[in-house]
Protein backbone atom coordinates (compact mmCIF):
# COMPACT_ATOMS: atom_id res chain seq x y z
CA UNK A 1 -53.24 88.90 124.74
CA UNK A 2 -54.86 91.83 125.72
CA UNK A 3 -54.94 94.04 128.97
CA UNK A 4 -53.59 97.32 129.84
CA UNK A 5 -52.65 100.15 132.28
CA UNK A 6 -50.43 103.07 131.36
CA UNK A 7 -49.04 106.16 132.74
CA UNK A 8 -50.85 109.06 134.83
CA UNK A 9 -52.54 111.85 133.38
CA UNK A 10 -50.78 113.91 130.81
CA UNK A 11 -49.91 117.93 131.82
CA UNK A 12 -52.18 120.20 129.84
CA UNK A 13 -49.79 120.69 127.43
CA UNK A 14 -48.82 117.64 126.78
CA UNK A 15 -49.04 117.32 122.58
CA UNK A 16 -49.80 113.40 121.89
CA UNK A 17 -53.57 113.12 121.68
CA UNK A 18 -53.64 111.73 118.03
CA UNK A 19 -57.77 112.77 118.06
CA UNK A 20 -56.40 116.38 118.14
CA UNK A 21 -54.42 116.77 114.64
CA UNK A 22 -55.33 117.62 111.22
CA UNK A 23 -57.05 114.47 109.57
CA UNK A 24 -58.26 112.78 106.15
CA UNK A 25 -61.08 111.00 105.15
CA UNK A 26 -62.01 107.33 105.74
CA UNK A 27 -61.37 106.80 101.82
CA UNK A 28 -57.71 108.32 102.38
CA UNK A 29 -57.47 106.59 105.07
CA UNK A 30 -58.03 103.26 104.23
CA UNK A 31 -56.83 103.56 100.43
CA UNK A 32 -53.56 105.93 100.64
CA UNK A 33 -52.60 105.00 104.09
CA UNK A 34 -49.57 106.47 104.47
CA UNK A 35 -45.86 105.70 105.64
CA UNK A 36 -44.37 103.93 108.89
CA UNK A 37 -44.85 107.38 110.72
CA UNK A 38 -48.07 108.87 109.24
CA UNK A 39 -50.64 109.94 111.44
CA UNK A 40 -53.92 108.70 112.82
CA UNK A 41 -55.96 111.88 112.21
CA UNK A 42 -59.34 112.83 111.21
CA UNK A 43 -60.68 115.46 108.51
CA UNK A 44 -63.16 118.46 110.09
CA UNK A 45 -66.58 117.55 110.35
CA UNK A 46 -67.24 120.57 107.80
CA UNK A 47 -65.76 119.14 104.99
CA UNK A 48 -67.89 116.11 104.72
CA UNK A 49 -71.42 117.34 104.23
CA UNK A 50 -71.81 119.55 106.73
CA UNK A 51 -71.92 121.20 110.19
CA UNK A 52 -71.85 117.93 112.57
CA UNK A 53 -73.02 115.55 109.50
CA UNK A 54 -70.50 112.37 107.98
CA UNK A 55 -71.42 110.41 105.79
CA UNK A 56 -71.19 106.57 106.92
CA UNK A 57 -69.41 105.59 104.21
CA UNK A 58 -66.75 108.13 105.41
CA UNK A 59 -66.58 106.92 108.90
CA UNK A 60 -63.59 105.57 110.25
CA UNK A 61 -64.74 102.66 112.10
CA UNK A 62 -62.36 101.58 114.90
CA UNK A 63 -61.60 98.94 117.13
CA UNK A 64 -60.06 99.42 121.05
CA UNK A 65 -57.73 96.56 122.00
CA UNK A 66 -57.51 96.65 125.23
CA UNK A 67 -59.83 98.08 127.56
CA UNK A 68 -57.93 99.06 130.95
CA UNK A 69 -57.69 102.56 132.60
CA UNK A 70 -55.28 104.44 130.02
CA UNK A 71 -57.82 103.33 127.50
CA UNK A 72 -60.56 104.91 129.72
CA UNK A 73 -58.73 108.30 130.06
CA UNK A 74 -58.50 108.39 126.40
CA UNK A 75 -61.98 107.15 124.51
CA UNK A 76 -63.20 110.31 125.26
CA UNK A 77 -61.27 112.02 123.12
CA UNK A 78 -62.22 109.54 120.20
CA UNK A 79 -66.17 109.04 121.22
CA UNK A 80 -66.46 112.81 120.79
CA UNK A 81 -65.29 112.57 117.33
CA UNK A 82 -68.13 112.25 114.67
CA UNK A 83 -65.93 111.53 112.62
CA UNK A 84 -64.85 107.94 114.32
CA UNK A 85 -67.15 104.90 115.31
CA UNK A 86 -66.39 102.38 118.22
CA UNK A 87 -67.61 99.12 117.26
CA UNK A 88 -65.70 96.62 119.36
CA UNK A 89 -63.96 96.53 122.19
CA UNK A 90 -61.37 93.80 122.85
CA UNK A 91 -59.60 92.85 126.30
CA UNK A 92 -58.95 89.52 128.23
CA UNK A 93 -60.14 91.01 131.19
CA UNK A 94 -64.27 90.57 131.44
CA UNK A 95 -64.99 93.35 134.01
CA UNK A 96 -61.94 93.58 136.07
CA UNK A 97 -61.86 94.33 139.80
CA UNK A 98 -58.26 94.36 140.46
CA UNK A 99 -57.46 97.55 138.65
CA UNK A 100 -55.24 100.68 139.63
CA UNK A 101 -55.21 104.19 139.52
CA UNK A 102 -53.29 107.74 140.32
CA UNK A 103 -55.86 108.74 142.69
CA UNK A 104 -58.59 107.24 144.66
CA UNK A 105 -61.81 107.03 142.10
CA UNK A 106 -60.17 108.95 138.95
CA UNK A 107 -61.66 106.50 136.86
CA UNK A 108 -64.89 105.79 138.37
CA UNK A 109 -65.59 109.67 138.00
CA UNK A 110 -64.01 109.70 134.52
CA UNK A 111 -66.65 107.14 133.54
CA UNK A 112 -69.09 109.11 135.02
CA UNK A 113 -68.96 112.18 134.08
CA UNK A 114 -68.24 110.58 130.30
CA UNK A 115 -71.59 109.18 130.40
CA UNK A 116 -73.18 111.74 132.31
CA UNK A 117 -74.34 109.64 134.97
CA UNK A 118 -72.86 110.61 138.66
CA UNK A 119 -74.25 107.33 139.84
CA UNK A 120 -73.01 104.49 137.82
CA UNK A 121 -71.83 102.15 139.76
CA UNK A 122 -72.11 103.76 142.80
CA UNK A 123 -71.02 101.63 145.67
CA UNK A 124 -68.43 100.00 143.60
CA UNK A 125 -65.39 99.91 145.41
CA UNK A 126 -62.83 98.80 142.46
CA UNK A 127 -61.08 100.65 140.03
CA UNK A 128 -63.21 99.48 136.63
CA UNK A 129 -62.08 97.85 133.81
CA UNK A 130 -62.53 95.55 130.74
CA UNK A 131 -64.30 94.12 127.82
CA UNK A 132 -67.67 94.81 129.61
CA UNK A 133 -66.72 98.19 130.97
CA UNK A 134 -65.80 99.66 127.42
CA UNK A 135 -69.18 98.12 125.95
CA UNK A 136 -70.97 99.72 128.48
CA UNK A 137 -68.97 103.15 128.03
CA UNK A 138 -69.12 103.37 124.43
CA UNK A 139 -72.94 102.26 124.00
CA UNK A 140 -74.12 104.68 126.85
CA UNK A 141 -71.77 107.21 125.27
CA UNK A 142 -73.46 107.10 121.70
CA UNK A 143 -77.07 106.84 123.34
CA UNK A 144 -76.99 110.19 124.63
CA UNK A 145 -75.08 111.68 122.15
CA UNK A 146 -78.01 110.91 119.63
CA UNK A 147 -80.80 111.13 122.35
CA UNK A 148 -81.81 107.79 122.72
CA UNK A 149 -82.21 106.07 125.61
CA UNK A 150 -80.53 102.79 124.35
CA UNK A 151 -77.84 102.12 121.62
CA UNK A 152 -76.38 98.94 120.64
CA UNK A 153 -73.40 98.47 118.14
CA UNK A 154 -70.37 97.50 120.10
CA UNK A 155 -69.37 93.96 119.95
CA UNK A 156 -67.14 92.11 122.55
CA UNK A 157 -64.16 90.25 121.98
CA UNK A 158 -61.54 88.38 124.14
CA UNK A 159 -59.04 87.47 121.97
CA UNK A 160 -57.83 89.70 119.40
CA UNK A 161 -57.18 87.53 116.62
CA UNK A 162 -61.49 86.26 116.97
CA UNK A 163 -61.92 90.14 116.04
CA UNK A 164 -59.21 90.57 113.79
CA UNK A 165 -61.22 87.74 111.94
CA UNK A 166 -64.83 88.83 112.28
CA UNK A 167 -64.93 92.17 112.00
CA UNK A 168 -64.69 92.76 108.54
CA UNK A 169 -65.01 96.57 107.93
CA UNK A 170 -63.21 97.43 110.83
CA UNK A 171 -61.01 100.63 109.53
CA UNK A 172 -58.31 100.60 112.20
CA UNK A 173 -57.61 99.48 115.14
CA UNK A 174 -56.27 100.83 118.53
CA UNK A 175 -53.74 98.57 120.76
CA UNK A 176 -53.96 99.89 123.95
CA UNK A 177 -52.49 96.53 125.91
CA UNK A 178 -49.36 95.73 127.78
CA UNK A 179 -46.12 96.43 126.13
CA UNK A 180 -45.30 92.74 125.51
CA UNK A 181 -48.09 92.41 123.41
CA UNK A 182 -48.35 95.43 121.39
CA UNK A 183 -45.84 94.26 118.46
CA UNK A 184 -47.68 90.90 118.22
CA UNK A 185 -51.09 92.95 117.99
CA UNK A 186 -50.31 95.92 115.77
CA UNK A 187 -48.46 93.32 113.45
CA UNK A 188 -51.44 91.07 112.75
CA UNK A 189 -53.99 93.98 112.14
CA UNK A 190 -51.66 95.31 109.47
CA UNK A 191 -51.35 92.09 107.50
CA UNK A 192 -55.63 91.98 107.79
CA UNK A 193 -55.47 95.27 106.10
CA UNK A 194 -56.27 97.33 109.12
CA UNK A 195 -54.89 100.71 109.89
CA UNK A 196 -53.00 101.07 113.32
CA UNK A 197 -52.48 103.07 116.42
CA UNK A 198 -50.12 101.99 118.82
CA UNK A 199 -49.27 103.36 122.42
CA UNK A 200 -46.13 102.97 123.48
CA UNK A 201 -44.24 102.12 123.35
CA UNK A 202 -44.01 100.09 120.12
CA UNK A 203 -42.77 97.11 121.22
CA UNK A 204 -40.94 95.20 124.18
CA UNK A 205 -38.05 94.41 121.59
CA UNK A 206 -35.98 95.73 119.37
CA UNK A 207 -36.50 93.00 116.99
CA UNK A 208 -40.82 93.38 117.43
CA UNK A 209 -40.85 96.98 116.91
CA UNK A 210 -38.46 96.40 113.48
CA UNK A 211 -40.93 94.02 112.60
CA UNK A 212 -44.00 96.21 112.70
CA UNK A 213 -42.52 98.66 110.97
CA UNK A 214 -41.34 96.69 107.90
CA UNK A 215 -44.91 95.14 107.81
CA UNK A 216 -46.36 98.43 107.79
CA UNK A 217 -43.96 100.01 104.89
CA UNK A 218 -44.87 96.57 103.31
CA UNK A 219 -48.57 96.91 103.51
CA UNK A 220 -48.68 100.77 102.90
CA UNK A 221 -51.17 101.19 105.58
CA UNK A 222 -51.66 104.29 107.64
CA UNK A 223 -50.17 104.43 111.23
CA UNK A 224 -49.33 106.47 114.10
CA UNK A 225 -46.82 105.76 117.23
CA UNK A 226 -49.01 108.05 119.96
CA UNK A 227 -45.24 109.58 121.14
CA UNK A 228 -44.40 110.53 117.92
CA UNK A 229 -44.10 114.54 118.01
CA UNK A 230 -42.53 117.50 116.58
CA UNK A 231 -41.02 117.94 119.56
CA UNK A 232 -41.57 121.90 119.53
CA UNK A 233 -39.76 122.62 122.94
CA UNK A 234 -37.18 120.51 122.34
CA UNK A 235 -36.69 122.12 118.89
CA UNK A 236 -36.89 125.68 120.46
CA UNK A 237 -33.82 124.46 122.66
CA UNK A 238 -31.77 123.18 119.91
CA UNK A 239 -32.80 126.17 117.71
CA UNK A 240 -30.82 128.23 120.86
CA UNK A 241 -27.66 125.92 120.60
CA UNK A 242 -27.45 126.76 117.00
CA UNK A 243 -27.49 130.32 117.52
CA UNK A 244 -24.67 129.83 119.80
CA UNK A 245 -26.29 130.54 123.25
CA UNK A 246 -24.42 127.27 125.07
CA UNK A 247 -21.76 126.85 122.60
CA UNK A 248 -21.10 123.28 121.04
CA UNK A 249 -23.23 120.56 122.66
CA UNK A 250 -21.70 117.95 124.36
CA UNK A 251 -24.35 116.44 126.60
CA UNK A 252 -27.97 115.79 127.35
CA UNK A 253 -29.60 115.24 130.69
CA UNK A 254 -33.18 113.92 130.91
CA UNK A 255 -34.87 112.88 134.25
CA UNK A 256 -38.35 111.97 135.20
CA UNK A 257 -39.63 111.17 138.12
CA UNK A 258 -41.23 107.55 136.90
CA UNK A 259 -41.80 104.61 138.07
CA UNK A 260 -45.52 104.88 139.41
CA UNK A 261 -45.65 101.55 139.90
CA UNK A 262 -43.95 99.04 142.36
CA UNK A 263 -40.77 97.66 140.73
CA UNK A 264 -40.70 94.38 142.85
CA UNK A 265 -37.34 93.30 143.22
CA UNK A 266 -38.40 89.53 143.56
CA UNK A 267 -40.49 86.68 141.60
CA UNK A 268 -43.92 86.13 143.78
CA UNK A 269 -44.16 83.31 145.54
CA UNK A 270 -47.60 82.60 145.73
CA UNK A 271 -50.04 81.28 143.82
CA UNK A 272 -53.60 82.98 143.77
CA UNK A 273 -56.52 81.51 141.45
CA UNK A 274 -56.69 83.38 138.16
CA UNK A 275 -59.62 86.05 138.46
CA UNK A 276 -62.78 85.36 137.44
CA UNK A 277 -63.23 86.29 133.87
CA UNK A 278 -59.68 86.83 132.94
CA UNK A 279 -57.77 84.99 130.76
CA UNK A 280 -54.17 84.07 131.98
CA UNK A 281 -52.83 82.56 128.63
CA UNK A 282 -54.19 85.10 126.34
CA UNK A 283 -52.91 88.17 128.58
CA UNK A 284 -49.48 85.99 128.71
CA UNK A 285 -50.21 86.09 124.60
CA UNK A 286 -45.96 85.23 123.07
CA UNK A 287 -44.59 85.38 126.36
CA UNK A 288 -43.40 82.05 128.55
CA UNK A 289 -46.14 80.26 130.77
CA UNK A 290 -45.96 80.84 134.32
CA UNK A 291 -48.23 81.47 137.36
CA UNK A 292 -50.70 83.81 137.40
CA UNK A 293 -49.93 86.56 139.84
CA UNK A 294 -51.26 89.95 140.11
CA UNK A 295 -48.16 91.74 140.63
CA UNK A 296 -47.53 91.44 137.08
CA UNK A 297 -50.61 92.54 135.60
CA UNK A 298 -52.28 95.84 135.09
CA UNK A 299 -50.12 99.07 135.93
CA UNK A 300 -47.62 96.77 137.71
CA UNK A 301 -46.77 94.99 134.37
CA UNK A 302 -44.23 97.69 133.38
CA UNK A 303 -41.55 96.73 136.01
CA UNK A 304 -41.15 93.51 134.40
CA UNK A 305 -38.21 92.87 131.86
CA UNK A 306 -40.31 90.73 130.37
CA UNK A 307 -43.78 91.99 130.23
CA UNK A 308 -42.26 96.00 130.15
CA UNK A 309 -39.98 98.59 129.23
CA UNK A 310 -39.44 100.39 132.61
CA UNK A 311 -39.80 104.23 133.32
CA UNK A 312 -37.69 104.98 129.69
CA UNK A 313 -40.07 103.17 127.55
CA UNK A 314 -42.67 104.68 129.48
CA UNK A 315 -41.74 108.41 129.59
CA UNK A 316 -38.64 108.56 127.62
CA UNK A 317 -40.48 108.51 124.08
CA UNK A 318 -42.23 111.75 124.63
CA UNK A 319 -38.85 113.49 125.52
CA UNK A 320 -36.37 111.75 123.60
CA UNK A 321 -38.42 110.78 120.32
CA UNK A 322 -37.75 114.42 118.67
CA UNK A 323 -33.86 114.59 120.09
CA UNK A 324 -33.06 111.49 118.05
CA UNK A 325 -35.08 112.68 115.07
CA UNK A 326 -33.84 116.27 115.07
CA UNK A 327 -30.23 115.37 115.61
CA UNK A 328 -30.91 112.98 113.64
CA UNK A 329 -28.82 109.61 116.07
CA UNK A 330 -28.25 106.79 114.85
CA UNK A 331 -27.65 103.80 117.40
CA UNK A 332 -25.42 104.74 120.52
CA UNK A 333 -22.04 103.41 120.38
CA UNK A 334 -22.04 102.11 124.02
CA UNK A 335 -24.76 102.18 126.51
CA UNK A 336 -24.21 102.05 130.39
CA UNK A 337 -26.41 101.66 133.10
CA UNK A 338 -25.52 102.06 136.45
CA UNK A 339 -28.78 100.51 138.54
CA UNK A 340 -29.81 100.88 142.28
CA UNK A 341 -29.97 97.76 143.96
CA UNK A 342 -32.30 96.04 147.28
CA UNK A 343 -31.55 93.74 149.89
CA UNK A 344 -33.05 91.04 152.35
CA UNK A 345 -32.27 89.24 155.03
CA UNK A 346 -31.84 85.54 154.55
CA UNK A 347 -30.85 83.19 157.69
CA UNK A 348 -29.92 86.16 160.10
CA UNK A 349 -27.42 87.27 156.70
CA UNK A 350 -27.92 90.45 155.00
CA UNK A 351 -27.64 89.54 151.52
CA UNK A 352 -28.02 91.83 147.84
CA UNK A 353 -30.88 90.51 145.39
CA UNK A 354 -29.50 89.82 142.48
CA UNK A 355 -31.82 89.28 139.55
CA UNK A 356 -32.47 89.35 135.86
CA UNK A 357 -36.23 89.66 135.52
CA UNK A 358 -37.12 93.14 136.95
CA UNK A 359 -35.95 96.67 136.87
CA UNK A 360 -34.21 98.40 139.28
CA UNK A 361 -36.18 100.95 141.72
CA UNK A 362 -33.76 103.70 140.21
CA UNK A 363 -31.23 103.82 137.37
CA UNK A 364 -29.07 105.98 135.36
CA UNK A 365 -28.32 104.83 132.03
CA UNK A 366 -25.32 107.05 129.89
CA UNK A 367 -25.76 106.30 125.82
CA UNK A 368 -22.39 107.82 123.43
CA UNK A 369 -23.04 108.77 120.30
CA UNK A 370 -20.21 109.21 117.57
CA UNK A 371 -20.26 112.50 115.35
CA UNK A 372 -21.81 112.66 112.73
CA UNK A 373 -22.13 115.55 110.00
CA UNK A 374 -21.65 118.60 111.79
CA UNK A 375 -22.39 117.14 115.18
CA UNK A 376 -19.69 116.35 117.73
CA UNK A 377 -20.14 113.07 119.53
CA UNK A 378 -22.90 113.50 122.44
CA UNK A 379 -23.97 111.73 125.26
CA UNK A 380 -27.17 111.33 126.50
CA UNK A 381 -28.49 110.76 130.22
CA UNK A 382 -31.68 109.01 131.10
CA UNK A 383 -32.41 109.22 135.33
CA UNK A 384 -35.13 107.98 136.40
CA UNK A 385 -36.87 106.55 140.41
CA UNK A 386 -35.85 109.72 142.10
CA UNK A 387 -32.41 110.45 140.44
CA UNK A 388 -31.43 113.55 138.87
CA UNK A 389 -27.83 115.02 137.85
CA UNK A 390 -26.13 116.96 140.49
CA UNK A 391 -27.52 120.51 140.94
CA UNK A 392 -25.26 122.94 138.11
CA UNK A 393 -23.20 125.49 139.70
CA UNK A 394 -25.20 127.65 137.61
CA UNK A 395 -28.42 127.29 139.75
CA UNK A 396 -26.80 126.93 143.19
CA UNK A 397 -25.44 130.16 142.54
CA UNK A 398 -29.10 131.46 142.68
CA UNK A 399 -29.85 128.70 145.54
CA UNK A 400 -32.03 126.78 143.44
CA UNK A 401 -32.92 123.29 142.84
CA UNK A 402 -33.25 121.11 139.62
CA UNK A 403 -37.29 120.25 139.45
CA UNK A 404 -38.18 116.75 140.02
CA UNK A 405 -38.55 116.14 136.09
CA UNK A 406 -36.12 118.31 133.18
CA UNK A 407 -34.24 118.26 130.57
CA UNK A 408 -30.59 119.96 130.21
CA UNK A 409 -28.43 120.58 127.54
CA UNK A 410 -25.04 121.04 128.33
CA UNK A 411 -22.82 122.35 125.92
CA UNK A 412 -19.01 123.75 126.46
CA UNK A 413 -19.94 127.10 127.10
CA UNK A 414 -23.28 126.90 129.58
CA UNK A 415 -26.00 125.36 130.09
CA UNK A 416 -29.94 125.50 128.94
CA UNK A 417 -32.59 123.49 131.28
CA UNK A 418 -35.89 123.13 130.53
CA UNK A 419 -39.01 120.65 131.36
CA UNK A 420 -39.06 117.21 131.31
CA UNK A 421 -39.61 117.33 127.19
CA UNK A 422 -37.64 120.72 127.41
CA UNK A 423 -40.44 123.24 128.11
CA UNK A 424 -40.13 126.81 128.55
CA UNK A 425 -35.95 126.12 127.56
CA UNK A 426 -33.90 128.70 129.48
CA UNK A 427 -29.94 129.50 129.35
CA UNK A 428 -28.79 129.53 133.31
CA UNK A 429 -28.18 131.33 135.15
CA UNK A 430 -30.76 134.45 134.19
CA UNK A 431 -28.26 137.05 133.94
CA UNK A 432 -26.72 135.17 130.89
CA UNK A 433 -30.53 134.37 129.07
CA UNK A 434 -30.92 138.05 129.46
CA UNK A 435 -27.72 138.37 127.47
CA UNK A 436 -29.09 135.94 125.33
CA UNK A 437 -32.57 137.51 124.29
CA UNK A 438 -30.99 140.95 123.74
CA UNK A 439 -28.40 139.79 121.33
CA UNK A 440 -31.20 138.24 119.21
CA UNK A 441 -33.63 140.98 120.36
CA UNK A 442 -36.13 138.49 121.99
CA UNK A 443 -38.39 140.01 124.50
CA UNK A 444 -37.83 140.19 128.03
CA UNK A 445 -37.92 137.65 130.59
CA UNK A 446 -40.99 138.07 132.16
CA UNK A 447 -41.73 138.01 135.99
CA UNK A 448 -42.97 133.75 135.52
CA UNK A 449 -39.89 132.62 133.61
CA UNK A 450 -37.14 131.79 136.53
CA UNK A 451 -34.64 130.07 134.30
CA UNK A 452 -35.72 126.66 134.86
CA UNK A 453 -34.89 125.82 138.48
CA UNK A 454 -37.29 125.85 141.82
């Protein structure tokens, strides 16, 4: 039940690379765990006997479920860790040639230059991918990273559950799969004693991702959601609204400019042989049967009600995660979505499709929020497939534009708009953040900060 593709490459500052926080041991890890929401993370090489030295019995020795190109963009980060051991790699795809990609031989050159050989593959003219692939990767990794010219110690597994079983002293496990199967995944390594890290996002249902989370209180075991964040712009925005720079918040815009992927408005019609060395029912894993197709696989599996959570679930964690946690939500009161829509022509007629197993190529979706403590009630605004709010007055006053991805809080007294997870937060229009930083003697704007619009 295991194959993946995920979003594009993350800006530079993007904060969600778990390989990059403070860490603890393997004995901490494995025998304090730690809450719901406690972090995958790794303890400096220093403390554990050493410049560059860790003990084995202090390794944390991990599996990768899934083996597609998000995976690929991120084992580097965990390879390079001494700290961490790859020994399996799990995906139902052998070595895949039906792959995608944000640009034309990203991850053939990732590979590459991971290895540090500018000729693997060369004359391969798919995107690679798979159980194979990540064998390959992580053994030629580890060879010349001890200075060997072979190293073996990376097993291969198809189905999950066949490694789940097997490997014994696996320490934790990475799902890295489809968003249909993550909940079904993470849950079963946690009840085989396994620690977990989970991309997003956590599950494709409400009901799954309440599920992993009870079994993980139950079992005590350490885990980390890779959105999860401090949120540190978003904070720095909020942190302005309490000082009164917007006056009392009433609304929050967030736009990105997701999806990435085709959003196909109907079921396919054909019916193409399942791929060599892929496995159909065990990358279908709880879902319904139903013919293999390769619109629904890979990157393109996201567009699928059933198999995905759209452009929210995709991008919406890493801006939204800290609003809910730092305003503390609970669940909206209403939710609306208003969705774009295609058509076809059928018989010489011009008809709408109508359907209920895809999501639109755009939407807008509106959640309320009651008050609660000394928050007023608050809505929130989720645009996505090209869509943003109308330009403020605020900005067209300076004959500006809103970016193609922000965030905007919008309060009864101005506005502050920032990146897509709030970046660089600015009051518009300039004249009135200028106000702003000399009542709270803040420094200057300087000659880069624009005040959020293009």
């Amino acid at each position: 039940m295991m194959k993946t593709k995920d979003s594009p490459p993350k800006p530079a500052n993007e904060t969600t690379n778990p390989y990059q926080s403070r860490g603890i041991s393997r004995r901490k890890f494995v025998v304090t765990g730690g809450a719901a929401a406690g972090a995958f993370a790794i303890v400096p090489r220093h403390v554990l006997g050493g410049p560059g030295y860790v003990a084995p019995s202090e390794k944390i020795t991990l599996a990768c479920i899934g083996f597609g190109t998000q995976a690929i963009r991120e084992i580097g980060g965990i390879l390079a860790r001494p700290e961490v051991q790859v020994v399996a790699v799990c995906d139902v795809e052998k070595d895949g040639v039906h792959y995608l990609e944000w640009s034309k031989g990203e991850i053939l050159n990732t590979i590459r230059q991971l290895i540090g050989n500018p000729t693997w593959r060369e004359g391969f003219n798919h995107v690679p991918g798979g159980r194979d692939v990540g064998k390959e990767v992580v053994e030629s990794y580890y060879a010349r990273q001890r200075g060997k010219e072979q190293f073996k110690g990376c097993a291969t597994y198809v189905d999950f559950r066949e490694l789940l079983e097997k490997e014994k002293d696996v320490t934790a496990v990475k799902v890295m799969t489809p968003d249909h199967t993550h909940a079904t995944i993470a849950n079963a390594a946690l009840k085989k004693g396994k620690n977990v890290l989970v991309h997003k996002p956590l599950a494709n249902r409400v009901l799954e991702a309440r599920a992993v989370i009870e079994t993980a209180r139950e079992k005590k075991l350490a885990t980390h959601f890779l959105p999860a964040s401090e949120g540190a712009a978003q904070k720095q925005a909020l942190e302005m609204i309490k000082n009164g720079a917007i006056g009392t918040l009433r609304e929050i815009h967030n736009w990105s400019m997701r999806p990435m992927w085709p959003q196909f408005p109907t079921l396919p019609a054909e019916r193409p042989p399942v791929p060599a060395g892929f496995d159909w029912t065990l990358w279908l894993g709880p879902s319904l049967d139903r013919p293999y197709h390769p619109n629904y696989t890979h990157t393109n599996f996201r567009g699928w009600y059933e198999f995905g959570g759209g452009s929210i679930a995709d991008m919406g964690h890493y801006s939204l995660w800290p609003i809910f946690q730092l305003l503390d939500l609970d669940s909206p009161i209403s939710v609306e979505a208003t969705p774009s829509h295609v058509c076809a022509v059928s018989d010489q007629v011009c008809l709408r499709i109508r359907n209920d197993y895809s999501f639109p190529a755009a939407c807008t979706i509106r959640m309320r929020f009651a008050p609660k403590g000394q928050r007023g009630a608050l809505d929130i605004f989720w645009y996505d497939g090209g869509i943003k709010p109308a330009v403020p007055g605020e900005l067209m006053s300076q004959n500006k534009e809103l970016a193609e991805e922000g965030m905007m809080f919008v309060g009864d007294e101005g506005k502050i708009l920032g990146g897509f997870r709030s970046e660089d937060p600015q009051v518009i229009p300039e004249a009135k953040m200028r106000s702003y930083r000399a009542a709270h003697n803040l420094p200057a704007l300087t000659s880069g900060q624009s005040g959020g619009g293009r």
